[in-house]
N, C-alpha and C. Protein backbone atom coordinates (compact mmCIF):
# COMPACT_ATOMS: atom_id res chain seq x y z
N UNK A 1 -26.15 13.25 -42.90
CA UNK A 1 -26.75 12.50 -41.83
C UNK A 1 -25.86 11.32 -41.42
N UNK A 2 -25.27 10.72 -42.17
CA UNK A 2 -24.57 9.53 -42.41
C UNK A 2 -23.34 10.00 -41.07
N UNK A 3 -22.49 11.12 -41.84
CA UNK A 3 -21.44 11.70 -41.40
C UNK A 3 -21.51 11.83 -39.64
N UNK A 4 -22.99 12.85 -39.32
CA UNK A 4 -23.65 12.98 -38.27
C UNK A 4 -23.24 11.07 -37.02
N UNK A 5 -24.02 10.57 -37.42
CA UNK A 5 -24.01 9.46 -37.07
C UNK A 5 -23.01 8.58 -36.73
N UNK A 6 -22.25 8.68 -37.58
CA UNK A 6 -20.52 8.26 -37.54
C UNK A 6 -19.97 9.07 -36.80
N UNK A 7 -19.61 10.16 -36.69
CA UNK A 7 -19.21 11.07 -35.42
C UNK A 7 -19.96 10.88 -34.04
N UNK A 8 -21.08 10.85 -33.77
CA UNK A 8 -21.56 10.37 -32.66
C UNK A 8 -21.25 8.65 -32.51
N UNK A 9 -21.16 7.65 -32.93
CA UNK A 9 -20.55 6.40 -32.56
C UNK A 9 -19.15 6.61 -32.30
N UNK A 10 -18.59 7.51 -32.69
CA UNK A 10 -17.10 7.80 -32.61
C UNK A 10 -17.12 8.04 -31.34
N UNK A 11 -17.98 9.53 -30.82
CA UNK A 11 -17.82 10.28 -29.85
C UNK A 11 -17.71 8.69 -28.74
N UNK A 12 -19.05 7.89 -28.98
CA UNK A 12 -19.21 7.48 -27.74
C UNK A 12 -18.24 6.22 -27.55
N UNK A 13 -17.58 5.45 -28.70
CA UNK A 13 -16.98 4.68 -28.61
C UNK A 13 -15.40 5.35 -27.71
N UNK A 14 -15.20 6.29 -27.94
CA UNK A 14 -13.82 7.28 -27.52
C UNK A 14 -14.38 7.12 -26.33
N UNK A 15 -15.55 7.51 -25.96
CA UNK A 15 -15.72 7.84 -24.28
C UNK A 15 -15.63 6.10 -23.35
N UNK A 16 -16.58 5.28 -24.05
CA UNK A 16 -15.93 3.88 -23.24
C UNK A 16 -14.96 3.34 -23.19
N UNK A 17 -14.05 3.82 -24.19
CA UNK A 17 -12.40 3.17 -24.03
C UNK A 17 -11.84 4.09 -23.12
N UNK A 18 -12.18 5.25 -23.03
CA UNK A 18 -11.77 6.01 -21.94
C UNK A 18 -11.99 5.41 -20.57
N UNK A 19 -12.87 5.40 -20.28
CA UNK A 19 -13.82 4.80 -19.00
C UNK A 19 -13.34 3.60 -18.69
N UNK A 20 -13.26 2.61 -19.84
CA UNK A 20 -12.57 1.37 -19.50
C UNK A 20 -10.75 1.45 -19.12
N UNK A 21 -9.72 2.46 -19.50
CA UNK A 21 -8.91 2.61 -19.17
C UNK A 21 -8.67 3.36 -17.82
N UNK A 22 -9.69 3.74 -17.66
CA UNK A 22 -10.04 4.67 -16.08
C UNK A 22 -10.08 4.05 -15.43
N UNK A 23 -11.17 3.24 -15.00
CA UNK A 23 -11.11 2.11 -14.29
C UNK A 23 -10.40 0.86 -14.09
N UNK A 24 -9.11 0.46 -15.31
CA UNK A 24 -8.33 -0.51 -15.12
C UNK A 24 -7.18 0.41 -14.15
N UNK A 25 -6.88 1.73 -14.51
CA UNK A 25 -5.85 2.70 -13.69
C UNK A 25 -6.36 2.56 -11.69
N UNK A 26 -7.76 2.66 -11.82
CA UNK A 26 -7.68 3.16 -10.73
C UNK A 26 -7.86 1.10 -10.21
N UNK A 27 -7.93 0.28 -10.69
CA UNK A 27 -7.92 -1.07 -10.07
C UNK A 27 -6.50 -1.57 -9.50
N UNK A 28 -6.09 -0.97 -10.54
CA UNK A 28 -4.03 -1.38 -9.83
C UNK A 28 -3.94 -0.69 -8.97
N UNK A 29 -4.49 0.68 -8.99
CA UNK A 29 -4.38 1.62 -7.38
C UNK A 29 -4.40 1.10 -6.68
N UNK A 30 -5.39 0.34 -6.72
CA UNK A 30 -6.59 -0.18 -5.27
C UNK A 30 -5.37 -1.38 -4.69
N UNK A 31 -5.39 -1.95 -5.76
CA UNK A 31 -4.24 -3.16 -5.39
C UNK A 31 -3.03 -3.10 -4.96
N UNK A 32 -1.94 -1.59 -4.98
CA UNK A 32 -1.12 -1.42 -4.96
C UNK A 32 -1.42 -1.00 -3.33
N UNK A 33 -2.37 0.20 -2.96
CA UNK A 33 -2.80 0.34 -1.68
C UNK A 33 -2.65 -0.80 -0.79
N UNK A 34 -3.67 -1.72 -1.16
CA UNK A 34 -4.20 -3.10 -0.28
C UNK A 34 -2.65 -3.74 -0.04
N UNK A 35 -2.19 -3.81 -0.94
CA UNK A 35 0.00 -4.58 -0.70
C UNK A 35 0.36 -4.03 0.26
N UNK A 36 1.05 -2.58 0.21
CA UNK A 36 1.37 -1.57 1.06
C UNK A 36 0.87 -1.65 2.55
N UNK A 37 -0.50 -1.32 2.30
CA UNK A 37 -1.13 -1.89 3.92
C UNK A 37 -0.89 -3.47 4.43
N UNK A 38 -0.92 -4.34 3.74
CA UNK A 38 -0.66 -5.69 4.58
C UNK A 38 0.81 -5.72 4.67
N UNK A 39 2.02 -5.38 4.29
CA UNK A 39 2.96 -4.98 4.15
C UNK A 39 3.26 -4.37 5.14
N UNK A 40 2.60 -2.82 5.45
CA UNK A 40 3.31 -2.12 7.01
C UNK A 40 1.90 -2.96 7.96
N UNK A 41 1.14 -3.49 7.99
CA UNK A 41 0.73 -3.95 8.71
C UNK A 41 1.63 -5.33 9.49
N UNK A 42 2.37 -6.25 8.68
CA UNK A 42 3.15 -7.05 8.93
C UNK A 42 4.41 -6.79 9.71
N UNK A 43 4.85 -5.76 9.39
CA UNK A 43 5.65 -4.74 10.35
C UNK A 43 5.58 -4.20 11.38
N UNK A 44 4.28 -3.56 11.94
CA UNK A 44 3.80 -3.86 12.96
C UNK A 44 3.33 -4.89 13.79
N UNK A 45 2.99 -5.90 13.27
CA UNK A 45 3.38 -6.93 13.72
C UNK A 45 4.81 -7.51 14.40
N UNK A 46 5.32 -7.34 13.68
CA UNK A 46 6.93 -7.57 13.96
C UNK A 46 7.34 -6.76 15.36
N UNK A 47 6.81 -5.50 15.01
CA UNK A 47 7.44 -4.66 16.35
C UNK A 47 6.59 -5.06 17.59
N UNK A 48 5.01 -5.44 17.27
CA UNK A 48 4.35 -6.14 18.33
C UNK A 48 5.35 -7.51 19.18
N UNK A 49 5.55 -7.82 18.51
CA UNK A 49 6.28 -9.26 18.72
C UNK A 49 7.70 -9.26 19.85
N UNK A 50 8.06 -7.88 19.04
CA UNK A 50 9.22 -7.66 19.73
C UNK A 50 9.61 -7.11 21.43
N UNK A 51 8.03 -6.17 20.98
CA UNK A 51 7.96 -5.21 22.55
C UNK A 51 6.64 -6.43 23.71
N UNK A 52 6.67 -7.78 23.18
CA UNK A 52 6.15 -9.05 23.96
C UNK A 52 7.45 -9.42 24.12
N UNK A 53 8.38 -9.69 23.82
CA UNK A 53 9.70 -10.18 24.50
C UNK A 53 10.53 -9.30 24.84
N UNK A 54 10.36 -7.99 24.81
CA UNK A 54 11.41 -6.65 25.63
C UNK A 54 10.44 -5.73 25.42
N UNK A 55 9.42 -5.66 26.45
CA UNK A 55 8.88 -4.19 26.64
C UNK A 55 9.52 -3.14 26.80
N UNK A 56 10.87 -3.05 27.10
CA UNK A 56 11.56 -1.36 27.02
C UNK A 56 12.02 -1.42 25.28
N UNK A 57 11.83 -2.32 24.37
CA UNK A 57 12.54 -2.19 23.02
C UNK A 57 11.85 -0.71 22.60
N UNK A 58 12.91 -0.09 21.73
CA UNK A 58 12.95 1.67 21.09
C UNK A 58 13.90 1.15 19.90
N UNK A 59 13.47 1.47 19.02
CA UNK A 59 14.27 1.69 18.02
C UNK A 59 14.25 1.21 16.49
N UNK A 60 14.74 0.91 14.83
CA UNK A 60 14.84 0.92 14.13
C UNK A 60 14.95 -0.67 13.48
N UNK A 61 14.08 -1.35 12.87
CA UNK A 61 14.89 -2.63 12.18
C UNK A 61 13.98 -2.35 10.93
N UNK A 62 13.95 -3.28 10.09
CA UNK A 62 13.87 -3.67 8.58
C UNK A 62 13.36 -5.44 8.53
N UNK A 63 12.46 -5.65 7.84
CA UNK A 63 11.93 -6.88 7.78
C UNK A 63 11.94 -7.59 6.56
N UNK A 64 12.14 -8.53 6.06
CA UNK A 64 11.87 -9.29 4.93
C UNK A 64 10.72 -9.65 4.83
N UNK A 65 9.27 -8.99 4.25
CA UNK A 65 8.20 -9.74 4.47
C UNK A 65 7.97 -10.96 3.72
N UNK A 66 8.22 -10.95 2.27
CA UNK A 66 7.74 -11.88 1.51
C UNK A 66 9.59 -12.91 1.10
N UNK A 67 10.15 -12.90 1.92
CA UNK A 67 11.39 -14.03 1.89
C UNK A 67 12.43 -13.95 0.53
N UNK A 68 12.06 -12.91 -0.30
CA UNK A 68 12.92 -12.59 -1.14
C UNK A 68 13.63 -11.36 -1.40
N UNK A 69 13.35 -10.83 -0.59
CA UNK A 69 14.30 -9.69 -0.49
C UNK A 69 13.71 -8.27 -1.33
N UNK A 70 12.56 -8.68 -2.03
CA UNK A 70 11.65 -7.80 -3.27
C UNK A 70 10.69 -6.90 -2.19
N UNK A 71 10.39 -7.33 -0.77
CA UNK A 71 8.97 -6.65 -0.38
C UNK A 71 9.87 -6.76 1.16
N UNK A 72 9.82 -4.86 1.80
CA UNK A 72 10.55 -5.15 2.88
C UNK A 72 9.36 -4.09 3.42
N UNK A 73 9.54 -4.17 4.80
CA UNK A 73 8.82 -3.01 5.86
C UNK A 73 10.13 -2.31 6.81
N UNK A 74 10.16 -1.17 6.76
CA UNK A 74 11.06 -0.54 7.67
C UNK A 74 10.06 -0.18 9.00
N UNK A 75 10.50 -0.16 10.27
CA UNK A 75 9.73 -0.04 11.35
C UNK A 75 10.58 0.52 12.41
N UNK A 76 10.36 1.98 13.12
CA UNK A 76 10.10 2.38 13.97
C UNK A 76 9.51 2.27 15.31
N UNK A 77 10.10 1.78 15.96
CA UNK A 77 9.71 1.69 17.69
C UNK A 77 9.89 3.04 18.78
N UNK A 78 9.18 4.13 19.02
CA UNK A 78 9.69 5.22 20.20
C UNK A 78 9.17 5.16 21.13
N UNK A 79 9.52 5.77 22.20
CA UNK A 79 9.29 6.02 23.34
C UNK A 79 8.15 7.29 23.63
N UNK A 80 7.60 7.01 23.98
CA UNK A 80 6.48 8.31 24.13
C UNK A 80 6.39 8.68 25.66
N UNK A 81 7.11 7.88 26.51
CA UNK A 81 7.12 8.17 28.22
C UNK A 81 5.89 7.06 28.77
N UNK A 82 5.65 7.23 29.97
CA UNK A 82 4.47 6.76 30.88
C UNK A 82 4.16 5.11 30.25
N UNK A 83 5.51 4.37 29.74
CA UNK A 83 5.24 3.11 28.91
C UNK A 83 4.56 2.65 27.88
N UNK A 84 4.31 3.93 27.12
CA UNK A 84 3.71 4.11 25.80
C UNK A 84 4.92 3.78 24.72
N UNK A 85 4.36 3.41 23.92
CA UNK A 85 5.37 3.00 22.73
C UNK A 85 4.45 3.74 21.13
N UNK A 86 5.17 4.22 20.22
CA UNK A 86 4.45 4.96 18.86
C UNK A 86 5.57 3.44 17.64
N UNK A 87 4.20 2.69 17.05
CA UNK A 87 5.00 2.11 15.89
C UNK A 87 4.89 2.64 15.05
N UNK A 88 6.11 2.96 13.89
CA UNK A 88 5.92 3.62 12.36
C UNK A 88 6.02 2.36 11.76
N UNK A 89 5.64 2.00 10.74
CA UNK A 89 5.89 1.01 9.64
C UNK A 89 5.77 1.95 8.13
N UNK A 90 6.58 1.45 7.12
CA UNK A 90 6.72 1.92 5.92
C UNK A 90 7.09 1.13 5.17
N UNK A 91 6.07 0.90 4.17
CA UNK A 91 6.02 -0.51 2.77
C UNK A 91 6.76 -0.35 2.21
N UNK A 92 7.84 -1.03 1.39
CA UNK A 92 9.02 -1.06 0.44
C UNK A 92 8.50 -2.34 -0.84
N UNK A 93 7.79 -2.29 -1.40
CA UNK A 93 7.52 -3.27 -2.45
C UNK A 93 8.30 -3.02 -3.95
């Protein structure tokens, strides 16, 4: 009975350290996501900025977001015709 008992505290203690390592995995996810997005979001920005002082701008730059050289956005400006413009942004952290 003893034995019984000790194997089931086992079982369940195994399953909340599980659960608790599950959920610390998927919290850095979340955080790593949320970077990334304010990151190419800032990049778009940038290309906003750019096509307010040259509405025909097309083309390729790279940004320093956070001033050290560690967190960059690459950004895409094209031409789609009829004065449409498509921005790409892509997080580099």
């Amino acid at each position: 009975m003893a034995a019984l008992i000790t194997l089931l505290a086992s079982i369940i203690a195994y399953a909340q350290l599980s659960a608790v390592g599950t959920h610390e995995r998927q919290g850095q996810k979340i955080v790593e996501r949320t970077a990334a997005r304010y990151v190419a979001e800032a990049g778009v920005v940038a290309a906003q900025q750019r096509l307010w002082a040259n509405p025909a701008f097309t083309g390729s730059f790279s940004e320093d977001v956070d001033g050290d050289g560690t967190t960059d956005v690459a950004v895409t400006v094209t031409d789609l015709g009829s004065g449409q413009r498509e921005i790409r942004a892509k997080a580099v952290y």
